[in-house]
Every structure is written in C-alpha cells, then in structure tokens.
C-alpha atoms as a PDB file:
ATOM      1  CA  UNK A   1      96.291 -27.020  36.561  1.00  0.00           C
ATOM      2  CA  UNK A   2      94.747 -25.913  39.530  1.00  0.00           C
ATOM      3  CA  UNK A   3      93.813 -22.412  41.035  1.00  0.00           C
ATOM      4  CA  UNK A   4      95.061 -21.298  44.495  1.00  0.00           C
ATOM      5  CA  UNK A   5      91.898 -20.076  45.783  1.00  0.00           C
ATOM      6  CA  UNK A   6      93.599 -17.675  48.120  1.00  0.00           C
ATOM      7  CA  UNK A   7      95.798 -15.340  45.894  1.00  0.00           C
ATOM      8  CA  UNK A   8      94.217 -16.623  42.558  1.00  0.00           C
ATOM      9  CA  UNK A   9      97.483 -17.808  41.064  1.00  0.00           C
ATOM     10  CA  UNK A  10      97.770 -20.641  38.500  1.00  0.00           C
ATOM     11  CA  UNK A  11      99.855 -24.045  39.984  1.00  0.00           C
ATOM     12  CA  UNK A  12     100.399 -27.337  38.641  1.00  0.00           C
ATOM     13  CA  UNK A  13      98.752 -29.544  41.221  1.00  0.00           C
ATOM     14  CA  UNK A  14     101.455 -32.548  40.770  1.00  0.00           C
ATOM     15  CA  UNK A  15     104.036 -30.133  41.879  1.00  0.00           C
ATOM     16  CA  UNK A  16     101.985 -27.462  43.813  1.00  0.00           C
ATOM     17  CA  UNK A  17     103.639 -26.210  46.982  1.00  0.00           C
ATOM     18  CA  UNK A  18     101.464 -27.542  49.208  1.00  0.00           C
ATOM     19  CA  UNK A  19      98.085 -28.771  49.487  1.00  0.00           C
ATOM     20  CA  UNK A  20      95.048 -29.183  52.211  1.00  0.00           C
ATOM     21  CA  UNK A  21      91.877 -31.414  51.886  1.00  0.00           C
ATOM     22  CA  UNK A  22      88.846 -29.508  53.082  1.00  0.00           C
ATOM     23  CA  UNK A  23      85.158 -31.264  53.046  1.00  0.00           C
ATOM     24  CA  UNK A  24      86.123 -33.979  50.000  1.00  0.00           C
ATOM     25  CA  UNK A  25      88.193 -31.640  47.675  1.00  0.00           C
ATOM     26  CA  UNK A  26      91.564 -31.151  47.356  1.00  0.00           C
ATOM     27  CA  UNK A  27      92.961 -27.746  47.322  1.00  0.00           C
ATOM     28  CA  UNK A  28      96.013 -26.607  45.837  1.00  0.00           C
ATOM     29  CA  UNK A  29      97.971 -23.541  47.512  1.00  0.00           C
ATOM     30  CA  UNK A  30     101.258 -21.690  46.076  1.00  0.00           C
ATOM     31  CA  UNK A  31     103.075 -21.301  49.265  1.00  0.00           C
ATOM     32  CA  UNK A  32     102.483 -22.156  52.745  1.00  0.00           C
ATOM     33  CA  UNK A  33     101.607 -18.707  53.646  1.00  0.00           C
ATOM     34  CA  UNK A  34      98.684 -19.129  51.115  1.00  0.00           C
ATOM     35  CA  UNK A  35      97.875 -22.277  52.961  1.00  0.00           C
ATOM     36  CA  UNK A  36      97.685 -20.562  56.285  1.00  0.00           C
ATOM     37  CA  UNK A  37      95.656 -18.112  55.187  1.00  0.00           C
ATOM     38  CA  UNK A  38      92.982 -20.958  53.877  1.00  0.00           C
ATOM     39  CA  UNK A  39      92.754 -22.297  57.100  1.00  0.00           C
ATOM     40  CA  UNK A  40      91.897 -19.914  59.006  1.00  0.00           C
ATOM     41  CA  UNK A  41      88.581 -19.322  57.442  1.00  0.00           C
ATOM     42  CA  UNK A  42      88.350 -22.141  54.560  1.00  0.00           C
ATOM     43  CA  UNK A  43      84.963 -21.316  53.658  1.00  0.00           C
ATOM     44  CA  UNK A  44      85.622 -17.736  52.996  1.00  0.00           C
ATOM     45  CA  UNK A  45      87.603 -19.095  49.859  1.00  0.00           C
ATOM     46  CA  UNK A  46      85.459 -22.349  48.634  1.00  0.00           C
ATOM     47  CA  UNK A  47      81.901 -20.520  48.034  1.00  0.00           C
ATOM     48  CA  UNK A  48      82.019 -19.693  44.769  1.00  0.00           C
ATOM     49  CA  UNK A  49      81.095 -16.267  43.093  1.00  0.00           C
ATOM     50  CA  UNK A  50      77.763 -15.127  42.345  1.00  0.00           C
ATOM     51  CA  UNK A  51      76.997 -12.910  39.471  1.00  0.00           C
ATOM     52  CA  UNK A  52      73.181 -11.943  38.062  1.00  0.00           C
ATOM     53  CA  UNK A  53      71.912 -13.340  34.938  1.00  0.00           C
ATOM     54  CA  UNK A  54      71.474 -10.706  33.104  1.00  0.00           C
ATOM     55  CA  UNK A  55      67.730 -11.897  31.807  1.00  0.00           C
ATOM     56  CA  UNK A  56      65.729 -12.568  34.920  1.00  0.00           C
ATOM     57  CA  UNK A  57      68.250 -10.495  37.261  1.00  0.00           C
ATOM     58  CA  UNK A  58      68.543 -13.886  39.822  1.00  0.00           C
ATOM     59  CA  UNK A  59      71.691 -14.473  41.536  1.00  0.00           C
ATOM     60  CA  UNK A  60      73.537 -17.070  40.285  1.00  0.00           C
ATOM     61  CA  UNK A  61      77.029 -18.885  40.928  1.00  0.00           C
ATOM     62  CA  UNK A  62      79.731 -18.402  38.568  1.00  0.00           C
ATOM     63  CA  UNK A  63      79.796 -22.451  39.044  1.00  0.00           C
ATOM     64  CA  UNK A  64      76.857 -23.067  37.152  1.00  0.00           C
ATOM     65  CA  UNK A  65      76.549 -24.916  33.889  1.00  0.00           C
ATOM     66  CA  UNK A  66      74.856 -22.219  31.788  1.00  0.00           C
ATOM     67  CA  UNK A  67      77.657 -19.340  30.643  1.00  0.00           C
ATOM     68  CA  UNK A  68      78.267 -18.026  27.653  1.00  0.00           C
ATOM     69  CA  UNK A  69      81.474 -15.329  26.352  1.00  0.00           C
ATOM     70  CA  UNK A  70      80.542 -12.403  24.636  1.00  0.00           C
ATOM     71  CA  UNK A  71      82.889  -9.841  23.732  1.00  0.00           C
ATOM     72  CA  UNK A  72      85.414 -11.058  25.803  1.00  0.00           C
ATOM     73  CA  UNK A  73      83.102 -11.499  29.207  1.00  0.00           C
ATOM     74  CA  UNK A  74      81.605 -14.380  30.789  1.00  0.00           C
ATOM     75  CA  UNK A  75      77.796 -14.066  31.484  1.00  0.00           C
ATOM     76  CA  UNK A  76      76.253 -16.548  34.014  1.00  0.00           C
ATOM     77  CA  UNK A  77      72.683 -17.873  33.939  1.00  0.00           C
ATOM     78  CA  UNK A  78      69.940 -19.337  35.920  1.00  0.00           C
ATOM     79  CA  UNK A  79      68.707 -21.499  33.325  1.00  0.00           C
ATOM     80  CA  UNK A  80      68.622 -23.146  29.882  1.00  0.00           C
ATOM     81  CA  UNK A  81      66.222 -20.732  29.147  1.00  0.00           C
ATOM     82  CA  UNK A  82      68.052 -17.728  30.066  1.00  0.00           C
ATOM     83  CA  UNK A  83      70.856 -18.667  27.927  1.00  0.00           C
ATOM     84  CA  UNK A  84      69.118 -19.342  24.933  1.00  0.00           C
ATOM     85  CA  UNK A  85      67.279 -15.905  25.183  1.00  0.00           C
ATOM     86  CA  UNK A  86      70.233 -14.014  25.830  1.00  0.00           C
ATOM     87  CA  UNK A  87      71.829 -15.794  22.959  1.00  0.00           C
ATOM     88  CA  UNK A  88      69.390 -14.580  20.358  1.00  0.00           C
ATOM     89  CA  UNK A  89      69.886 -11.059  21.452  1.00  0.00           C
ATOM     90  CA  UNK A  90      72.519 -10.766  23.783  1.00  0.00           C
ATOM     91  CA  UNK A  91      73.406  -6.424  23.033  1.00  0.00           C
ATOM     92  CA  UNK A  92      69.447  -6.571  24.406  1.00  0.00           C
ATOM     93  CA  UNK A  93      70.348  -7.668  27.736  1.00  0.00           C
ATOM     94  CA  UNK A  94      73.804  -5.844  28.283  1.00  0.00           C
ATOM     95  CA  UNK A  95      72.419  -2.815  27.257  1.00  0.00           C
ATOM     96  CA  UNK A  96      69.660  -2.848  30.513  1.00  0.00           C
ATOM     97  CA  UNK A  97      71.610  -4.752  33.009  1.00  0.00           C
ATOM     98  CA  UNK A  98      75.136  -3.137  32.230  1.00  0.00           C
ATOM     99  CA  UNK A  99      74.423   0.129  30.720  1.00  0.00           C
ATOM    100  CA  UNK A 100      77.015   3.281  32.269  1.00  0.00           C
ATOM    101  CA  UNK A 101      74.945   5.399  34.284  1.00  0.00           C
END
C-alpha cells in the first residue's frame, strides 16, 4: 500500500495508476491528474509534516521514530526522552500544550 501524496488516497502500488520517481523514491499517484499536479512542484508534497512535541514544544516531523497514540491521536517527539516523559504522564502534557482556550 502506498499513499498518493497529492490527494492523500490509499493505492496498491503494484497496480497504482501511475507512478513518478523523484530524488531516489518512488511515488505512487491515483490518476494522472494527481501525477500532474506532483510535478509541478514535487517538493511541495515530499516534506513531511511537522507537529510540536508536546514536552519541550520543538518542531518535529511527523517522520520521526519517536510517536506514541493516545486516545486515538498520534503525538510526535524530539527524543527518547520526550517520549518516555510523556508516557508516564501523558494527560500532563495535553492538558498545557492542547488545552481549549
């Protein structure tokens, strides 16, 4: 499974519409018009997200190794240590970082 990085949409890569190569990595597209789009600013669609670990408050890309789920949401940290200290208290955290105003 692969993720068209233009629309977002789920496609089999062995039987994906049509595909592009862009610096080393193979990219998967549902329809040409997807494609199209890619090209004309690829880079606009490979960088990944960033999010802020909600310990230390860096920005950090939702392609790093340290994640975790909690109640249904994926958190994103900048470190091992991060992670384990949002782990032991992880309501701590969500409560200053993503509190309603």
């Amino acid at each position: 499974m692969a993720i068209d990085p233009v629309c977002g949409m789920t496609v089999e890569a062995n039987s994906a519409a049509v595909q592009e190569e862009y610096q080393g990595t193979i990219w998967y597209f549902c329809c040409d018009s997807c494609r199209s789009k890619f090209l004309t600013d690829p880079a606009t669609y490979t960088q990944p997200e960033t999010m802020t670990d909600p310990v230390c408050c860096m920005e950090v890309s939702t392609d790093s190794s340290y994640h975790v789920e909690y109640e249904g949401k994926t958190y994103y940290f900048c470190c091992e240590s991060c992670l384990g200290k949002f782990n032991i208290e992880p309501a701590h955290y969500i409560q200053i970082h993503y509190a309603e105003p």
